[in-house]
Protein backbone atom coordinates (compact mmCIF):
# COMPACT_ATOMS: atom_id res chain seq x y z
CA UNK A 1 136.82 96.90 122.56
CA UNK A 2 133.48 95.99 120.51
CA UNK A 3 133.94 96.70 116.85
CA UNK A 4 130.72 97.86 115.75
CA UNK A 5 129.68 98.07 112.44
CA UNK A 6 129.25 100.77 109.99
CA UNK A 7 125.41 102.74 109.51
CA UNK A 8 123.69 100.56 106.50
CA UNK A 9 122.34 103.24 103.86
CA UNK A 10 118.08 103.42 103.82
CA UNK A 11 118.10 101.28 101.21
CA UNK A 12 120.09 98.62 102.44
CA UNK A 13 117.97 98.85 105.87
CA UNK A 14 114.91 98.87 103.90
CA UNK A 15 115.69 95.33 102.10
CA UNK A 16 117.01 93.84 105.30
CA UNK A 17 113.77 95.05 107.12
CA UNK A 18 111.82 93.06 103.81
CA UNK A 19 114.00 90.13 104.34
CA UNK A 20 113.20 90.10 108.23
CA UNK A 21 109.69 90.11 107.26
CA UNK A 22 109.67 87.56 104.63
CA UNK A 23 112.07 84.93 106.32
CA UNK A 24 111.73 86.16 110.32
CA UNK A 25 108.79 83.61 112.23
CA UNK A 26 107.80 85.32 115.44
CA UNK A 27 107.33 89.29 116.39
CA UNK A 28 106.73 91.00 119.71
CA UNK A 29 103.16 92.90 119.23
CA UNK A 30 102.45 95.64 121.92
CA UNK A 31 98.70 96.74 122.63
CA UNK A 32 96.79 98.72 125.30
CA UNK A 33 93.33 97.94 127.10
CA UNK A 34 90.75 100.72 126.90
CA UNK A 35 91.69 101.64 130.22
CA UNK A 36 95.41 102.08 129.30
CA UNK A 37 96.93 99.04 130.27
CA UNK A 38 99.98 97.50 128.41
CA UNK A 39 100.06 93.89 126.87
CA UNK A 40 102.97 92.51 125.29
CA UNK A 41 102.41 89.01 123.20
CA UNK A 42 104.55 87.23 120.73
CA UNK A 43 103.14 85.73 117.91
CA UNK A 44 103.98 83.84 114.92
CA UNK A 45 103.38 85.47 111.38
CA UNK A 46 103.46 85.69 107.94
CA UNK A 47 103.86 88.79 105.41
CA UNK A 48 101.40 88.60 102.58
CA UNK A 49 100.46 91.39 100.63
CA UNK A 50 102.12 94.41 102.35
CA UNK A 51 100.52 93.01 105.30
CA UNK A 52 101.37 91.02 108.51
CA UNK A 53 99.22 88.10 109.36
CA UNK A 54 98.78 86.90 112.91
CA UNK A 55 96.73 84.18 114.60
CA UNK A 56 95.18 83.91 117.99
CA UNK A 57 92.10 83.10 120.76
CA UNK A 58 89.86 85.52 120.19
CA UNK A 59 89.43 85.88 123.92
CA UNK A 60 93.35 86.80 124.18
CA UNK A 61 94.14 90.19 125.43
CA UNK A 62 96.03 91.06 122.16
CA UNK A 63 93.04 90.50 120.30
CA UNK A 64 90.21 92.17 122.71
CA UNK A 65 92.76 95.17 122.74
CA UNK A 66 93.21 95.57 118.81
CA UNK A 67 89.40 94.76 118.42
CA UNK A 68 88.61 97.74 120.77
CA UNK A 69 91.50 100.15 119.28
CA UNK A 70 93.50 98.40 116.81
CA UNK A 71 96.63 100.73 117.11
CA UNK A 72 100.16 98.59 118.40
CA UNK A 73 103.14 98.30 117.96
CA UNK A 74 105.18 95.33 116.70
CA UNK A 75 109.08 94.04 117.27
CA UNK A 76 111.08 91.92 114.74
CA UNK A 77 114.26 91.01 115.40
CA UNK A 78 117.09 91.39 118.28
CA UNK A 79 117.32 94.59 119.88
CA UNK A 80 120.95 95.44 118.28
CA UNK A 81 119.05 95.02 115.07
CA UNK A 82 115.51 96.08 114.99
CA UNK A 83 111.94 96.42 112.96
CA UNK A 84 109.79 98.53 115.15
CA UNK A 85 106.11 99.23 112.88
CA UNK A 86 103.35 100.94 114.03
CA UNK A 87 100.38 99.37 113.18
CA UNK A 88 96.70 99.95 112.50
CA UNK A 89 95.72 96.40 113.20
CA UNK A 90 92.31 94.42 112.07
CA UNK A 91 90.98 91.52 113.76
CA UNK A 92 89.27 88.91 111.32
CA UNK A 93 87.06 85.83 112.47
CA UNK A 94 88.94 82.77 111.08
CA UNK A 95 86.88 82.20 108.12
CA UNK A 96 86.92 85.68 107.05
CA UNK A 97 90.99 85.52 106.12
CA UNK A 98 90.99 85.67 102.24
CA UNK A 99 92.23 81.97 100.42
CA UNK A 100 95.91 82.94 99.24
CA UNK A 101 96.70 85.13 102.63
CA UNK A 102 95.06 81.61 104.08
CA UNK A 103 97.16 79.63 102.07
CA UNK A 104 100.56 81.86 102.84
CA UNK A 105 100.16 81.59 106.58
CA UNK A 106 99.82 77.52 106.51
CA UNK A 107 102.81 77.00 103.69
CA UNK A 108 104.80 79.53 106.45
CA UNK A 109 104.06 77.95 110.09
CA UNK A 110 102.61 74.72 109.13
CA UNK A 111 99.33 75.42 110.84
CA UNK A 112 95.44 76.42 110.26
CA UNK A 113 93.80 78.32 112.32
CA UNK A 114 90.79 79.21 109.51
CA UNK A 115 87.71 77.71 110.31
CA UNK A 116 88.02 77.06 114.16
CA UNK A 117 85.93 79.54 115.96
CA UNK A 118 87.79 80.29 118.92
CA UNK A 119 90.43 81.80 116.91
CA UNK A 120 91.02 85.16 115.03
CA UNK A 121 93.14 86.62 112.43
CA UNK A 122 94.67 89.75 113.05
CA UNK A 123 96.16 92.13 109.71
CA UNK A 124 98.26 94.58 110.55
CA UNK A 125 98.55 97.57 107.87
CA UNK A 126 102.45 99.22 108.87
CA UNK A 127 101.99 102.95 108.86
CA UNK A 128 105.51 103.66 109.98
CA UNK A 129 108.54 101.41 109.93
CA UNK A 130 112.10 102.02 112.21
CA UNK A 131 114.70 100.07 111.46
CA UNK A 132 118.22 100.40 113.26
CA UNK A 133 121.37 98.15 114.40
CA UNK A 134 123.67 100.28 116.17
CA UNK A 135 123.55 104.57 116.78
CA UNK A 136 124.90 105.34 113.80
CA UNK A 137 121.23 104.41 112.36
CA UNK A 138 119.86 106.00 114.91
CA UNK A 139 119.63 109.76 112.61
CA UNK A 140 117.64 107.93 109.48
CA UNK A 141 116.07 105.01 111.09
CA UNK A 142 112.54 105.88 109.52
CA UNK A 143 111.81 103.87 106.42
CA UNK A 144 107.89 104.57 106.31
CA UNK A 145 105.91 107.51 107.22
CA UNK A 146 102.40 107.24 106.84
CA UNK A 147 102.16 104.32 105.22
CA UNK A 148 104.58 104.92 102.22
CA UNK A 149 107.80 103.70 101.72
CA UNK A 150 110.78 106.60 102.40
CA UNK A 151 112.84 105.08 100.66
């Protein structure tokens, strides 16, 4: 039998969903075509300023999607612990990125994207934020609504 451990309180899931976003490299971000259709991508980023900061082509289906829409979804973590945000995403040419979210991205994943015309930023603004291990988080997973903190 699988102990499973006990619900976190919002707070605690709130700092553990900062920490994931601060220390966590890599996120699963979901879009949709104009036409409907589903992408799935994962992509390396950085959280600067409330935000999350991604890099790709500009001619990658991720990016045509969120330049057309800009709503997704993105995935941190393992499933039996999870960051689900719903985005309102903004795709940036890569010289448009302001200097210290520039500067936060390179010191993170030891890369530079800025500059190099075939690639884009994208700056996702979370508008609402689930965050659950196990059922028993299941009842208060929301941490944001609307873009403000719950908790």
């Amino acid at each position: 039998m699988t102990v499973r451990p006990s619900a976190r309180d919002a707070g605690q899931r709130k700092r553990d969903a900062l920490e994931r976003l601060r220390n966590d490299e890599d996120a699963w971000v979901s879009t949709a075509s104009p036409e409907g259709a589903p992408y799935l991508m994962p992509l390396s980023f950085v959280w600067h300023d409330d935000r999350l900061v991604m890099a790709t082509r500009k001619n990658n289906p991720t990016a045509r999607n969120l330049a057309a829409d800009g709503a997704c979804w993105v995935a941190l973590g393992p499933t039996r612990d999870v960051v689900l945000i719903e985005s309102t995403a903004e795709v940036l040419a890569s010289d448009a990125l302001p200097d210290d979210t520039g500067a936060a991205f390179v010191a993170k994943l030891g890369w530079d994207p800025r500059g190099r015309a075939a690639w884009v930023f994208l700056s996702f603004r979370p508008r609402r934020v689930l965050a659950w291990r196990e059922a028993n988080e299941l009842p208060e997973r929301e941490l944001m609504r609307d873009g403000v903190w719950r908790v």
